[in-house]
Structure formats: C-alpha cells, structure tokens
C-alpha atoms as a PDB file:
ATOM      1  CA  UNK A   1      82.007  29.073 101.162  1.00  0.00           C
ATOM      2  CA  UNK A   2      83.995  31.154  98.839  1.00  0.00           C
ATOM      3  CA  UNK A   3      82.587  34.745  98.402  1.00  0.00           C
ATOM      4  CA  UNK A   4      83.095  36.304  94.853  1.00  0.00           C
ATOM      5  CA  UNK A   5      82.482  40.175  94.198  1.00  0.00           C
ATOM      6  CA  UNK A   6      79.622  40.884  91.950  1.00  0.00           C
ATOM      7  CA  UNK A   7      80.079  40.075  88.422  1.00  0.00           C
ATOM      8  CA  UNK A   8      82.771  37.423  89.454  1.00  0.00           C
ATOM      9  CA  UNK A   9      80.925  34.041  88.684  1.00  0.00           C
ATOM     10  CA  UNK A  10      82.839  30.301  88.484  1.00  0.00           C
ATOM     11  CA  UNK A  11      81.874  27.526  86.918  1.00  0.00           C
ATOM     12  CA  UNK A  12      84.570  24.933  88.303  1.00  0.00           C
ATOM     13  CA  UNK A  13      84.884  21.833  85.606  1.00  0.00           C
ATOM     14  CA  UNK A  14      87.692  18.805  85.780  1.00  0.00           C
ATOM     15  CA  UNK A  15      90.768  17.960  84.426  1.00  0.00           C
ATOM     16  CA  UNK A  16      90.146  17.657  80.952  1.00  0.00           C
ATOM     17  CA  UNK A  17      88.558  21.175  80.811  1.00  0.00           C
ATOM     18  CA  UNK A  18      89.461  24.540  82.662  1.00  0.00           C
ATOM     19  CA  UNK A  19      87.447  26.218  84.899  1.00  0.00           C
ATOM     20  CA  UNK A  20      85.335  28.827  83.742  1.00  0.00           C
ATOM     21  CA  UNK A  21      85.457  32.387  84.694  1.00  0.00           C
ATOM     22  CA  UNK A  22      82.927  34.769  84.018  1.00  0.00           C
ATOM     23  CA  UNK A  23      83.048  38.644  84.499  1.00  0.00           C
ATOM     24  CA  UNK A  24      80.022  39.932  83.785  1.00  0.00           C
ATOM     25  CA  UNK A  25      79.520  43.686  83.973  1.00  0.00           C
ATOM     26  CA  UNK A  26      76.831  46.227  82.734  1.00  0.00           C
ATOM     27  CA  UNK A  27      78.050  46.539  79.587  1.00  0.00           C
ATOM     28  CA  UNK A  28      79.811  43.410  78.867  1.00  0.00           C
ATOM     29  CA  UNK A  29      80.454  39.530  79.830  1.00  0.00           C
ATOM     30  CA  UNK A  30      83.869  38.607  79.472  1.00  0.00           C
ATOM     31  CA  UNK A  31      84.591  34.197  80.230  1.00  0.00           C
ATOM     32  CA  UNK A  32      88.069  33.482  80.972  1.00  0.00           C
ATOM     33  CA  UNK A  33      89.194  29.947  79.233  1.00  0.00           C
ATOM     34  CA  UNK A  34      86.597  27.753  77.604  1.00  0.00           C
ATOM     35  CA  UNK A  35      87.268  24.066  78.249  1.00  0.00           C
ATOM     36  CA  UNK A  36      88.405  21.341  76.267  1.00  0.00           C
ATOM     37  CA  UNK A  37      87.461  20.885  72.576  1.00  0.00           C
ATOM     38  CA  UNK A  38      85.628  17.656  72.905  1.00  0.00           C
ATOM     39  CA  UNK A  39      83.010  19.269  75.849  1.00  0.00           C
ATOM     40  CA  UNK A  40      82.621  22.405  73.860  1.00  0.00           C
ATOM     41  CA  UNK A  41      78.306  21.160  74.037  1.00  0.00           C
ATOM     42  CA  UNK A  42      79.045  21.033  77.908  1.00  0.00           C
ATOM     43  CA  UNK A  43      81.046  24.289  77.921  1.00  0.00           C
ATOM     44  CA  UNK A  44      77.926  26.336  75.740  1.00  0.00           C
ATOM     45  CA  UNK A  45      74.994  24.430  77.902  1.00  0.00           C
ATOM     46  CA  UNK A  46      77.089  25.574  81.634  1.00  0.00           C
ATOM     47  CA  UNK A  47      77.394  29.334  79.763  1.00  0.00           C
ATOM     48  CA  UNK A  48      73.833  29.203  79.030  1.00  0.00           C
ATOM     49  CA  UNK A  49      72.198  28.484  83.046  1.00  0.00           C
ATOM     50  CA  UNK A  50      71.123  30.934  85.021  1.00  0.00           C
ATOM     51  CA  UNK A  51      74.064  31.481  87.479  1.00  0.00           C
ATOM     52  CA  UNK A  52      76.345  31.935  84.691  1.00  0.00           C
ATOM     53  CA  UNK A  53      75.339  33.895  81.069  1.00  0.00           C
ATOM     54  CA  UNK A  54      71.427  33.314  81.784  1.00  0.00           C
ATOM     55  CA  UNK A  55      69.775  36.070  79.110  1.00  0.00           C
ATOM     56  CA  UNK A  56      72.945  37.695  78.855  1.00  0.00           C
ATOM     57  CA  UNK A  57      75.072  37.404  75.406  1.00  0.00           C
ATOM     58  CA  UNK A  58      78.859  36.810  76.017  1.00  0.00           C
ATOM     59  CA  UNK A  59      81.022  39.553  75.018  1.00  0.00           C
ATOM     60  CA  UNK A  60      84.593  38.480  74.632  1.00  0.00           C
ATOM     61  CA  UNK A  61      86.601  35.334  75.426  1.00  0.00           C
ATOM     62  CA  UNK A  62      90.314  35.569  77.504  1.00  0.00           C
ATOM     63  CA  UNK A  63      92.615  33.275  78.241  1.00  0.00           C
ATOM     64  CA  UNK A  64      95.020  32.536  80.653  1.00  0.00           C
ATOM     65  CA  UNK A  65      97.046  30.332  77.877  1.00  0.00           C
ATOM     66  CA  UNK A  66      96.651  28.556  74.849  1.00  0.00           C
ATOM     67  CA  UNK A  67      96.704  24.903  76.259  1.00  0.00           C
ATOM     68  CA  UNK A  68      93.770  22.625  74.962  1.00  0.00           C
ATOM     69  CA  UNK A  69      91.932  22.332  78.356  1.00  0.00           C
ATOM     70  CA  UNK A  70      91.823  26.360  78.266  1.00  0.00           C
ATOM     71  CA  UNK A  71      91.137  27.370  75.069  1.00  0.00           C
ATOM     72  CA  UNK A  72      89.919  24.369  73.058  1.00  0.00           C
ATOM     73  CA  UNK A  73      86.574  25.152  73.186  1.00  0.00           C
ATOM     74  CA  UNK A  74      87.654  28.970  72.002  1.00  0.00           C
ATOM     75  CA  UNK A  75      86.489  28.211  68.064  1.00  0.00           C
ATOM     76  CA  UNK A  76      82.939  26.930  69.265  1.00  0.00           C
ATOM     77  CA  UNK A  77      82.562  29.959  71.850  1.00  0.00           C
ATOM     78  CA  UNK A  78      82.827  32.331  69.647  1.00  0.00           C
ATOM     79  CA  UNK A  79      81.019  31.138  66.879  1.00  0.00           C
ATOM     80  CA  UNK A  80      77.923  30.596  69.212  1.00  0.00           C
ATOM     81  CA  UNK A  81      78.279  34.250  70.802  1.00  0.00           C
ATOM     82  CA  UNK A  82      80.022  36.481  67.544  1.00  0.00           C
ATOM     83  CA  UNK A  83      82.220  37.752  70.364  1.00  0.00           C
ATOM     84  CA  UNK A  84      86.188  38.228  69.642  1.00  0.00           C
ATOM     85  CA  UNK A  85      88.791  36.538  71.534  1.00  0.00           C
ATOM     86  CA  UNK A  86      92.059  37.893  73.501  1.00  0.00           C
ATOM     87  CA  UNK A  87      94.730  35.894  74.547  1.00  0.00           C
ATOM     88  CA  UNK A  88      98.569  36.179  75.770  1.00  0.00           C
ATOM     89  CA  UNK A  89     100.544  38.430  73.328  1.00  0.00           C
ATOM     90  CA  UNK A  90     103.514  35.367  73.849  1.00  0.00           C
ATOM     91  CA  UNK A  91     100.543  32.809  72.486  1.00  0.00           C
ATOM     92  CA  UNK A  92      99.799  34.771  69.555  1.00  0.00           C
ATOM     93  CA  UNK A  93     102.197  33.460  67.024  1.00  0.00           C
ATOM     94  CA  UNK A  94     102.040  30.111  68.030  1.00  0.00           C
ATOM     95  CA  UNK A  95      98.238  30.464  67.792  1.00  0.00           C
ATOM     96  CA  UNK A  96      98.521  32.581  64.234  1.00  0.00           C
ATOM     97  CA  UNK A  97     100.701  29.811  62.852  1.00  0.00           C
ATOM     98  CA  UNK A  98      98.615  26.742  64.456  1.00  0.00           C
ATOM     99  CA  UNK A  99     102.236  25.467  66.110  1.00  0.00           C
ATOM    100  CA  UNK A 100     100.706  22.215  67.607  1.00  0.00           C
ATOM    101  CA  UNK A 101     103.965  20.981  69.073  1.00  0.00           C
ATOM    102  CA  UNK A 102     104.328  24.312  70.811  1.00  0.00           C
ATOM    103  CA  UNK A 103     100.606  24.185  71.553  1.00  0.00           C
ATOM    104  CA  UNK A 104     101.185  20.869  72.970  1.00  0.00           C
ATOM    105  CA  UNK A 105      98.781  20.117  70.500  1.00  0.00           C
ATOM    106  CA  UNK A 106      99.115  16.443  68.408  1.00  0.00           C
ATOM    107  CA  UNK A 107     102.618  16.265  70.225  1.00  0.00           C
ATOM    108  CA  UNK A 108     100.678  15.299  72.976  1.00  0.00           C
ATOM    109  CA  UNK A 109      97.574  13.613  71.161  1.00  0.00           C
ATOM    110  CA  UNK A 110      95.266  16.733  72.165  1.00  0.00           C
ATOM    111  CA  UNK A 111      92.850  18.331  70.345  1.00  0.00           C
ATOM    112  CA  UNK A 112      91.681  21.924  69.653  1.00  0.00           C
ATOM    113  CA  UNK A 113      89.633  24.015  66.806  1.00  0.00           C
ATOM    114  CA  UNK A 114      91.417  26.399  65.160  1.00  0.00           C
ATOM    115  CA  UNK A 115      90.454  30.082  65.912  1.00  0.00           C
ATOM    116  CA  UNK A 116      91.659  33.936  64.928  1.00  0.00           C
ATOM    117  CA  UNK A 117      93.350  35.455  68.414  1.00  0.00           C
ATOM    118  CA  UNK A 118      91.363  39.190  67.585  1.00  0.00           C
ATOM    119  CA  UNK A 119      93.262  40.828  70.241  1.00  0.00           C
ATOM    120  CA  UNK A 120      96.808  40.568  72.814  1.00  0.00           C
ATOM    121  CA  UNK A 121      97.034  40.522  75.757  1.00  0.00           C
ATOM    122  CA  UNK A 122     100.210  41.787  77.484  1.00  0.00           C
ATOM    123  CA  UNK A 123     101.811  41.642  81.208  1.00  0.00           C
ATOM    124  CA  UNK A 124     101.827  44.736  82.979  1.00  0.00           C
ATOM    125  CA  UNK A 125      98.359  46.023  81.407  1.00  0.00           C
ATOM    126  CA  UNK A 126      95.296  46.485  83.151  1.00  0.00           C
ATOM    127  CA  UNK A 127      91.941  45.192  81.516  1.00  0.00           C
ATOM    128  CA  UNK A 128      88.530  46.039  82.430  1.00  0.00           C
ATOM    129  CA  UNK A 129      86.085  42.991  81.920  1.00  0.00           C
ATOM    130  CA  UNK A 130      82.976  42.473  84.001  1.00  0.00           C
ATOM    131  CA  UNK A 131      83.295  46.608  85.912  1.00  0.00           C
ATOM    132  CA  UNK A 132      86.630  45.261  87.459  1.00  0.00           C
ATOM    133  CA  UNK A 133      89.988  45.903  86.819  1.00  0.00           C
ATOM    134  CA  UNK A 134      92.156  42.971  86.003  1.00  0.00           C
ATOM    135  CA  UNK A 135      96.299  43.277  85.959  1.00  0.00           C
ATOM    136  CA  UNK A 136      97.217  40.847  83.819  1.00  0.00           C
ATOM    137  CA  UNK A 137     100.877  39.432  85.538  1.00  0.00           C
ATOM    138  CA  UNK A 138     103.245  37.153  83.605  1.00  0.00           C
ATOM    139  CA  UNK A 139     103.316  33.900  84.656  1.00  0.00           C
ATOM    140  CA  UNK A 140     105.968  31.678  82.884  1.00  0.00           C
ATOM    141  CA  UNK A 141     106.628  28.191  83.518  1.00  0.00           C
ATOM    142  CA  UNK A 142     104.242  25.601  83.152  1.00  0.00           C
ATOM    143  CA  UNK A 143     103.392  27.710  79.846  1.00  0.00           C
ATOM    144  CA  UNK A 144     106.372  30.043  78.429  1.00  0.00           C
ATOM    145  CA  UNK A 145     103.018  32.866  77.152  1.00  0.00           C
ATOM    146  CA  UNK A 146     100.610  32.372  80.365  1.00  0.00           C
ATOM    147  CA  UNK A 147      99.431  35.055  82.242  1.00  0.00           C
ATOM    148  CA  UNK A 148      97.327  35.203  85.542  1.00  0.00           C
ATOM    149  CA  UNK A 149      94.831  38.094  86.043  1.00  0.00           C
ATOM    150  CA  UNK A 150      94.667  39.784  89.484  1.00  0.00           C
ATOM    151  CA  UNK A 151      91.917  42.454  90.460  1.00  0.00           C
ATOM    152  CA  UNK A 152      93.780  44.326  93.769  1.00  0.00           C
ATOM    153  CA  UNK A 153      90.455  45.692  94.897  1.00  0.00           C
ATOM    154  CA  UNK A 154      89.018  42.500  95.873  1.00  0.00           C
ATOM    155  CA  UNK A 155      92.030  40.787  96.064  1.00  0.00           C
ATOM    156  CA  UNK A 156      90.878  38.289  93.503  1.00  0.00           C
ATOM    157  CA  UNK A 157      93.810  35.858  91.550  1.00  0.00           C
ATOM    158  CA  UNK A 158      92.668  34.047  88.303  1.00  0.00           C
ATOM    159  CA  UNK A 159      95.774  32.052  88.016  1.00  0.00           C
ATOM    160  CA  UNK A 160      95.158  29.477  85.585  1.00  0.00           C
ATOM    161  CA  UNK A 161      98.039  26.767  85.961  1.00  0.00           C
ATOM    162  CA  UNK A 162     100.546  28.568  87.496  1.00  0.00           C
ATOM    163  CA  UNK A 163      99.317  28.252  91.117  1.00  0.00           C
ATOM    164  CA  UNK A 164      96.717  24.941  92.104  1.00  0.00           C
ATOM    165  CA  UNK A 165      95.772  24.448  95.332  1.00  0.00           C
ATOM    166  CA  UNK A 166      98.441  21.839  94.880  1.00  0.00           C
ATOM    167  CA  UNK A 167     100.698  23.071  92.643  1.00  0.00           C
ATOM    168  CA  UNK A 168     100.752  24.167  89.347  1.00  0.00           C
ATOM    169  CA  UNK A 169     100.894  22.249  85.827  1.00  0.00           C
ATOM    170  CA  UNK A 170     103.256  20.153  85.247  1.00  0.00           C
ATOM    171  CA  UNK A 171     106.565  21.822  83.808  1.00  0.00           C
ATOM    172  CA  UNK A 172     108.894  20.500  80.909  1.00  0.00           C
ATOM    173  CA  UNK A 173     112.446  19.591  82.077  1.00  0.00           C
ATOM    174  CA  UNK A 174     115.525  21.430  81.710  1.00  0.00           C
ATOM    175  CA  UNK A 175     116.657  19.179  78.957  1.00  0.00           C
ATOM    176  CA  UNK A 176     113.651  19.781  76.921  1.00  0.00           C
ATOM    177  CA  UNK A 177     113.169  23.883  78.526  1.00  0.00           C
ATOM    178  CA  UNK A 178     116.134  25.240  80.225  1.00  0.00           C
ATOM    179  CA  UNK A 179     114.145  27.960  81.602  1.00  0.00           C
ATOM    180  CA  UNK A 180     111.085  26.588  82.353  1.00  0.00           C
ATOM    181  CA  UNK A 181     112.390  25.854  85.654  1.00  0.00           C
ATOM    182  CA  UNK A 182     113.690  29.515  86.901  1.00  0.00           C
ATOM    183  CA  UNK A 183     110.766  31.072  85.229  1.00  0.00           C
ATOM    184  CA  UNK A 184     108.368  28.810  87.353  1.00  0.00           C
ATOM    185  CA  UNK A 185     110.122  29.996  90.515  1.00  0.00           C
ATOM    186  CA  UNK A 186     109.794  33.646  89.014  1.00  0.00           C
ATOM    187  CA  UNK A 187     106.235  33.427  88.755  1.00  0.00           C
ATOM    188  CA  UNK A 188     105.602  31.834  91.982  1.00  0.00           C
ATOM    189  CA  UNK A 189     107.924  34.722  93.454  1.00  0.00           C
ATOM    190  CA  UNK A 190     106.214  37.068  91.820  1.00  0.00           C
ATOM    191  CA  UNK A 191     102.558  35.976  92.885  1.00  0.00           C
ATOM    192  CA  UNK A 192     103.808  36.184  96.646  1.00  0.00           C
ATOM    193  CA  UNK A 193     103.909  39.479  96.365  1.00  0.00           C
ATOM    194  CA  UNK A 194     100.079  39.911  95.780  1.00  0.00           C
ATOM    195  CA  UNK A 195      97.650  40.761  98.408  1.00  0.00           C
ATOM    196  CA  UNK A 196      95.531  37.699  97.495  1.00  0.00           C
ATOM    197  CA  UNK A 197      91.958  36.546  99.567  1.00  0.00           C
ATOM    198  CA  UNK A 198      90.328  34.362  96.665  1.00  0.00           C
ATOM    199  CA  UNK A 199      92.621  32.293  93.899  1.00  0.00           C
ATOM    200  CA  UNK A 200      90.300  30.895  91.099  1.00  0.00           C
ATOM    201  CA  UNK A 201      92.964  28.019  89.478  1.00  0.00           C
ATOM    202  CA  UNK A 202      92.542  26.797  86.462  1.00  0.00           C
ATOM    203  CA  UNK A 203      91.418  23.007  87.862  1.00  0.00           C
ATOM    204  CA  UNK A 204      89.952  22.102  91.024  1.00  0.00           C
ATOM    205  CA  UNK A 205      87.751  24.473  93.685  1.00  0.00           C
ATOM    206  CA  UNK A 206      88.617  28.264  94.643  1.00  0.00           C
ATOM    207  CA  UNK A 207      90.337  28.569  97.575  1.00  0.00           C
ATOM    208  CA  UNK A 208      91.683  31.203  99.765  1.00  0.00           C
ATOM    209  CA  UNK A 209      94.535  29.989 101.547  1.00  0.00           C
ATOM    210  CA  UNK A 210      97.000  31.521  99.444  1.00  0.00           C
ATOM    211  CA  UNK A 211      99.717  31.518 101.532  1.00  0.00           C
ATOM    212  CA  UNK A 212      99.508  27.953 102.511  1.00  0.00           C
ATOM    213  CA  UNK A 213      99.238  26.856  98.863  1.00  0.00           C
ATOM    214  CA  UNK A 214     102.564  28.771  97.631  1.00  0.00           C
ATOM    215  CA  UNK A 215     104.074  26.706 100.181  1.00  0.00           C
ATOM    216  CA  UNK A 216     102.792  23.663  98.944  1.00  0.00           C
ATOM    217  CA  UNK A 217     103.800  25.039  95.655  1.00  0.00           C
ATOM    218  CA  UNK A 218     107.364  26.161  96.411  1.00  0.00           C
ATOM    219  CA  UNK A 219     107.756  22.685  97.600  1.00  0.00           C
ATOM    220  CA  UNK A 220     107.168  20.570  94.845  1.00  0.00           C
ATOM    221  CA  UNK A 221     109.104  23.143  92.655  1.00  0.00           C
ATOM    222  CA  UNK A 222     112.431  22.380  94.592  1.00  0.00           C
ATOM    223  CA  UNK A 223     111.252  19.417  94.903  1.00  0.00           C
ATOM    224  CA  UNK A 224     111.320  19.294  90.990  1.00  0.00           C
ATOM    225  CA  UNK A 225     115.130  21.707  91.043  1.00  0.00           C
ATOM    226  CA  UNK A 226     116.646  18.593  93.535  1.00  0.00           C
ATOM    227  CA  UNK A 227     115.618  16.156  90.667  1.00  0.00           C
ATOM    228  CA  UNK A 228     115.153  17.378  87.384  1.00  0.00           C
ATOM    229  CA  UNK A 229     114.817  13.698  85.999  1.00  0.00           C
ATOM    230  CA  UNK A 230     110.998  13.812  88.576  1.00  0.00           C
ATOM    231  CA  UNK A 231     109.786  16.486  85.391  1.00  0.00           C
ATOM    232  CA  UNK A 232     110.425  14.065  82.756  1.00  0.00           C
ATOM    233  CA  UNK A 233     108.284  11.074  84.651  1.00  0.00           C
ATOM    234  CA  UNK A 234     105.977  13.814  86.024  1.00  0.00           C
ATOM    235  CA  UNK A 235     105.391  15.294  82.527  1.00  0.00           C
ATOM    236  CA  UNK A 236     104.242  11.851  80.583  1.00  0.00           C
ATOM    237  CA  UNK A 237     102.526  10.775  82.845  1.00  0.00           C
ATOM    238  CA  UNK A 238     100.459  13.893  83.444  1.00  0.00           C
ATOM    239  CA  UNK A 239     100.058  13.925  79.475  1.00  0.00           C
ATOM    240  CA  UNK A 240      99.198   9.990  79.548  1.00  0.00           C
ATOM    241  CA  UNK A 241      96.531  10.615  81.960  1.00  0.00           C
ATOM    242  CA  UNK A 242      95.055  13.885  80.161  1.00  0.00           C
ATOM    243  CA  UNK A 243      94.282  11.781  77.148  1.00  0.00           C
ATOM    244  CA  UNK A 244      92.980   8.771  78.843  1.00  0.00           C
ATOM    245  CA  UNK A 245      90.260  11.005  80.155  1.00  0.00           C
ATOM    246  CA  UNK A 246      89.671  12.341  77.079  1.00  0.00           C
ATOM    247  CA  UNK A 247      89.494   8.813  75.025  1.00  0.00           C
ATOM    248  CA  UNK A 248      87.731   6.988  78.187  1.00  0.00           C
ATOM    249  CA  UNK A 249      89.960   4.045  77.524  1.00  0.00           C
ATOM    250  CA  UNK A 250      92.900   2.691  76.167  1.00  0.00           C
ATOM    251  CA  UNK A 251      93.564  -0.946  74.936  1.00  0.00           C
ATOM    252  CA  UNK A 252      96.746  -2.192  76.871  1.00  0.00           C
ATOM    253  CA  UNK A 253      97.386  -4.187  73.759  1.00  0.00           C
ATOM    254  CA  UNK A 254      97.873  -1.089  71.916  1.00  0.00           C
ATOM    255  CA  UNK A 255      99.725   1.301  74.213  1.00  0.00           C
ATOM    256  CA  UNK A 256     103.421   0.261  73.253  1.00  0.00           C
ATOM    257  CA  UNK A 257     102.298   1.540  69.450  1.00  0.00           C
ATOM    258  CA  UNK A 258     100.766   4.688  71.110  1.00  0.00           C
ATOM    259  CA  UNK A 259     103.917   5.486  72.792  1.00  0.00           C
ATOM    260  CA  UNK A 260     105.660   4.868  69.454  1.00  0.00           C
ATOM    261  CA  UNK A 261     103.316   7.436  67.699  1.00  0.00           C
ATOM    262  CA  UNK A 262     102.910  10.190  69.590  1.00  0.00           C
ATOM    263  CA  UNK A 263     105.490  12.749  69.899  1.00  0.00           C
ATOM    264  CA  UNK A 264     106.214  13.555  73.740  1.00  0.00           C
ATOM    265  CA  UNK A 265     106.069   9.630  74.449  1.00  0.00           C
ATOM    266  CA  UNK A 266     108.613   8.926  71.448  1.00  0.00           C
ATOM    267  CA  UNK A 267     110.773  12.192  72.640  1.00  0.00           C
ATOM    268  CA  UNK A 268     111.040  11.433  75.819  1.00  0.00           C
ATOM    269  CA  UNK A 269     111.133   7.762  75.877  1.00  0.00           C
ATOM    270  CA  UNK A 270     114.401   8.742  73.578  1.00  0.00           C
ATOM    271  CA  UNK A 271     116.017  11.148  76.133  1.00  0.00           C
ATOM    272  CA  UNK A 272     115.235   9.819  79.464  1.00  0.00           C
ATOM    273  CA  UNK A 273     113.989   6.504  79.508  1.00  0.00           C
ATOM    274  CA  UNK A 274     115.334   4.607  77.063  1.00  0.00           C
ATOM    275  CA  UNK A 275     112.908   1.661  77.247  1.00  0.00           C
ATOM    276  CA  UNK A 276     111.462  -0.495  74.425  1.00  0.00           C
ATOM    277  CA  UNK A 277     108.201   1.053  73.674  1.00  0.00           C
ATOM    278  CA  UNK A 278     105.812  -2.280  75.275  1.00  0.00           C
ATOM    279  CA  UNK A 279     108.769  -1.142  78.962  1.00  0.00           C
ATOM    280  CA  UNK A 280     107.655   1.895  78.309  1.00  0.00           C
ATOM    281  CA  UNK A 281     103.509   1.742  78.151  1.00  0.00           C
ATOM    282  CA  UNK A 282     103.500  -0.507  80.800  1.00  0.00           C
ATOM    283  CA  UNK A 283     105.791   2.399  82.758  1.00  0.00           C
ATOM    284  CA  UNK A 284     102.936   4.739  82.397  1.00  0.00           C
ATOM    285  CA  UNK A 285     100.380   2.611  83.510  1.00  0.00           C
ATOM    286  CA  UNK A 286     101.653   0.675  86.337  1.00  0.00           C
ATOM    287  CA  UNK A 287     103.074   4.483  88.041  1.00  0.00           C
ATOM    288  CA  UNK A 288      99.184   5.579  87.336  1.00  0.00           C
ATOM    289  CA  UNK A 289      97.362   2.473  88.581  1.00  0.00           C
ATOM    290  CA  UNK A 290      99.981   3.141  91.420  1.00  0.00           C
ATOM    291  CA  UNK A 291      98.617   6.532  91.548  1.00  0.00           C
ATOM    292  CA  UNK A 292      95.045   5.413  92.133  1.00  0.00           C
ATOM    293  CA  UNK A 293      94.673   7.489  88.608  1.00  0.00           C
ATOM    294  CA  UNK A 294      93.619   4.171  87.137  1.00  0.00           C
ATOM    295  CA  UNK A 295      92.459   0.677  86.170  1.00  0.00           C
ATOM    296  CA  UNK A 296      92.740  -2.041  84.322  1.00  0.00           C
ATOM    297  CA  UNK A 297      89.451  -3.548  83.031  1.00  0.00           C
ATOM    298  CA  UNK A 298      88.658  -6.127  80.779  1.00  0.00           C
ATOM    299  CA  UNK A 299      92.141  -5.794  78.632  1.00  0.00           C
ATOM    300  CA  UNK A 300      92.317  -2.219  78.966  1.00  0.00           C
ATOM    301  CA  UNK A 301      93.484   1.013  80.986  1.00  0.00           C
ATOM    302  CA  UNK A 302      90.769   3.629  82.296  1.00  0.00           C
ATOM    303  CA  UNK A 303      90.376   6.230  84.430  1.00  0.00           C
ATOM    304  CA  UNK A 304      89.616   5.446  87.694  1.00  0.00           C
ATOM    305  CA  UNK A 305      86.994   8.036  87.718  1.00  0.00           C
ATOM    306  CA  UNK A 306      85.320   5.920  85.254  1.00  0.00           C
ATOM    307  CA  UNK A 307      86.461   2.773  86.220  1.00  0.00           C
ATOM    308  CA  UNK A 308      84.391   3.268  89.453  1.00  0.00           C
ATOM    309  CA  UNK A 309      81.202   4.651  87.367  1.00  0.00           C
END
C-alpha cells in the first residue's frame, strides 16, 4: 500500500483520463490534471467524495501538460469551482491560440473545452499547493511544454507522462520531431537524479520502485533510438486506441475513411506507411487485436475492455 503525506490524495482513473492529484492544504486545494473532456461529470462527481474535495472548495487547477486526457476536463473544473488554472509556461501559447494540431487536438480526433490558462508555470520554480513544496522540473519528450512536479521532502514525483510504471507516452518520431527523441532521454536523465520513494504517473497505480521503472523506461527509449520507424507504428496506434475508448466502437466498414480524415492517420500513412487507406485501417486493427487491446464484434472494432463487459 502506497503511503501519501498529508494533503497528498490520488484519485487513479484510466487511459482516456489522467489521474487526479489533489493537494489539499489549510488554505487551499490545488488538483493536478482533470481528465478527459467527455468524463468531465465523472471527473466533478470523484472531486466531490469524501476522500478527495469532500466539503472543501477547489482552489486552483495545474497541469502537468496540455494533452486532452490531462486537461480536457480543465473548462468544466473551473467553471464548477471559480478557481483559476496554471499550466506549463511552453503550453501557454498553444493553449492562448487553441493550436489543436499542436494540442494533438482534432489532428488526432480528440476533444477538449476551451479554457483561459490564468497563470505559467515554469521549470526551475518552486510552487506551494496543498502546505508542500512542489519543484516543478522540465520534462520534454512525450510533450515538448510538460513538466513533472517533485516535493524533495517526501520524496514525492507527480510525473505525468514522462515516467509510467512502464514507460512514458508515446513520443513522435524524428521525422515528424527531431528532438523529441534526445529530449526524452534528457528528461529521463534528469529524473534519475531525484531522490524519489512515491511516483504518481499520469495513468495507471502509484508505485515506488523508481529505480526499477527508469530501467524499464530507458529500455524502451533505446529501444525506440535502435528503430526510429517503432515511433511511427507505436504513435498511431497508441492514438487509434485512445479514440476507440473514447467512441466505444468503431465500424470496420468505416475505418479506411477515418484514416483518410483524420490528420495523424493521413500524415503518417503519407510518410511511413504508404498503404491504401482500407491496408492501412486494417494495419491498426489487426496490430491491436494482436495486442489483446481489442475486438472485433458484430462488424466492428472495440475495446477489449468493453468487448469483455
């Protein structure tokens, strides 16, 4: 069982929404990411029980980066709690000028509300949310703006997708992002400097064995530098399955149009694949279904999650 210091609570969600963090102090409550745009009702009830906000009235909203699954459900936060918002100073004028191809937005058929950034956050400043100090670290890579938050006095890492128990997020290839590569290996580098007991990621359970996950991590990543061509496959398919959890389903009769539509399928298909868009949809699904990510039922693709409910 993962102990937290006081004030430090976590309300761990999926892979269509980021975990939740919540620093709740005397004087404040601070929640670090807010979930996917769609399960914003999910996102205020979870705030709203009695391990997380209970009575309490939310303060401020952080995030870790301006992804959909972190700060989709920013816009409904807010407006339920009149609190302000602070995210990555790198995020705010993508953010300011609603970018959704750098936001990874309807390039990649995701969803998010629209909100004012009130505040920026930068690397190498300290923060006080919940009666804890919080460094805020840059941590470029999967997202060129993310940062992680690190509180040295309880060794406690809020790392959002730059370090998973098994990973990190997925990370655009060196044709698309020539840096996204070294900067990856920069922030992993730079998190194994950290006196770390606890990492919060941004999907899946805490865990504290940090050194045996920046192993893991380190692994895939030159894993990833042997065979840049793995991002590209890695990246659409990571996308594909993101929105299939979001939609529930897909028609399989539909996908090769899909793939036509939408901008990172089109892209890449152009750059690395080269396949005729009903090669290319049937790509994605048979490497998923390989995957165990999902199914095919009754003429159409779904989440194996779902599949099995």
């Amino acid at each position: 069982m993962i102990a937290f210091p006081p004030g430090v609570r976590v309300v761990v969600r999926d892979w269509l929404s980021a975990n939740h963090v919540l620093l709740v102090g005397a004087d404040d409550a601070v929640l670090v990411d807010t979930g996917y745009a769609s399960r914003s009702p999910m996102t205020l009830a979870l705030l709203g029980t009695s391990h997380a906000l209970g009575t309490r009235t939310l303060t401020g909203i952080v995030n870790t980066h301006c992804h959909s699954d972190h700060m989709g459900g920013n816009a409904a936060v807010a407006r339920a709690y009149g609190c302000p918002i602070a995210i990555p100073a790198g995020e705010v004028p993508l953010v300011e000028a609603w970018d959704e191809k750098a936001l990874l937005l309807a390039y990649c058929d995701q969803a998010a509300e629209r909100f004012v950034p009130h505040r920026a956050l930068h690397a190498g400043e300290r923060y006080r949310w919940g009666d804890l100090g919080w460094d805020a670290i840059a941590a470029p890579g999967h997202d060129r703006g993310a940062l992680c938050f690190y509180n040295a006095r309880h060794r406690v890492l809020i790392s959002g997708d730059a370090l998973w128990a098994n990973g990190f997020g997925f990370v655009m290839p060196p044709d698309i992002d020539a840096d996204a590569l070294p900067a990856t290996r920069a922030t992993l580098e730079a998190l194994a400097k950290l006196d770390v007991d606890v990492v919060v990621p941004g999907h899946g359970e805490p865990f504290d064995d940090f050194g045996a996950a920046l192993t893991r991590a380190f692994r895939r990543l030159e894993a990833f530098e042997a065979d840049p061509s793995r991002l590209a496959r890695h990246a659409v398919k990571v996308v594909f399955a993101f929105a299939l959890l979001d939609r529930g389903s897909m028609r399989l009769d539909e996908l090769a149009g899909y793939v036509e539509r939408i901008g990172i399928y089109r892209e890449f298909n152009a750059r690395f694949f080269r396949l005729p868009p009903d090669d290319f949809a049937a790509f994605l699904v048979d490497e998923l279904e390989r995957a165990g990510a999902v199914q095919r039922k009754d003429g159409r693709v779904v989440p194996s999650a779902v599949a099995a409910g």
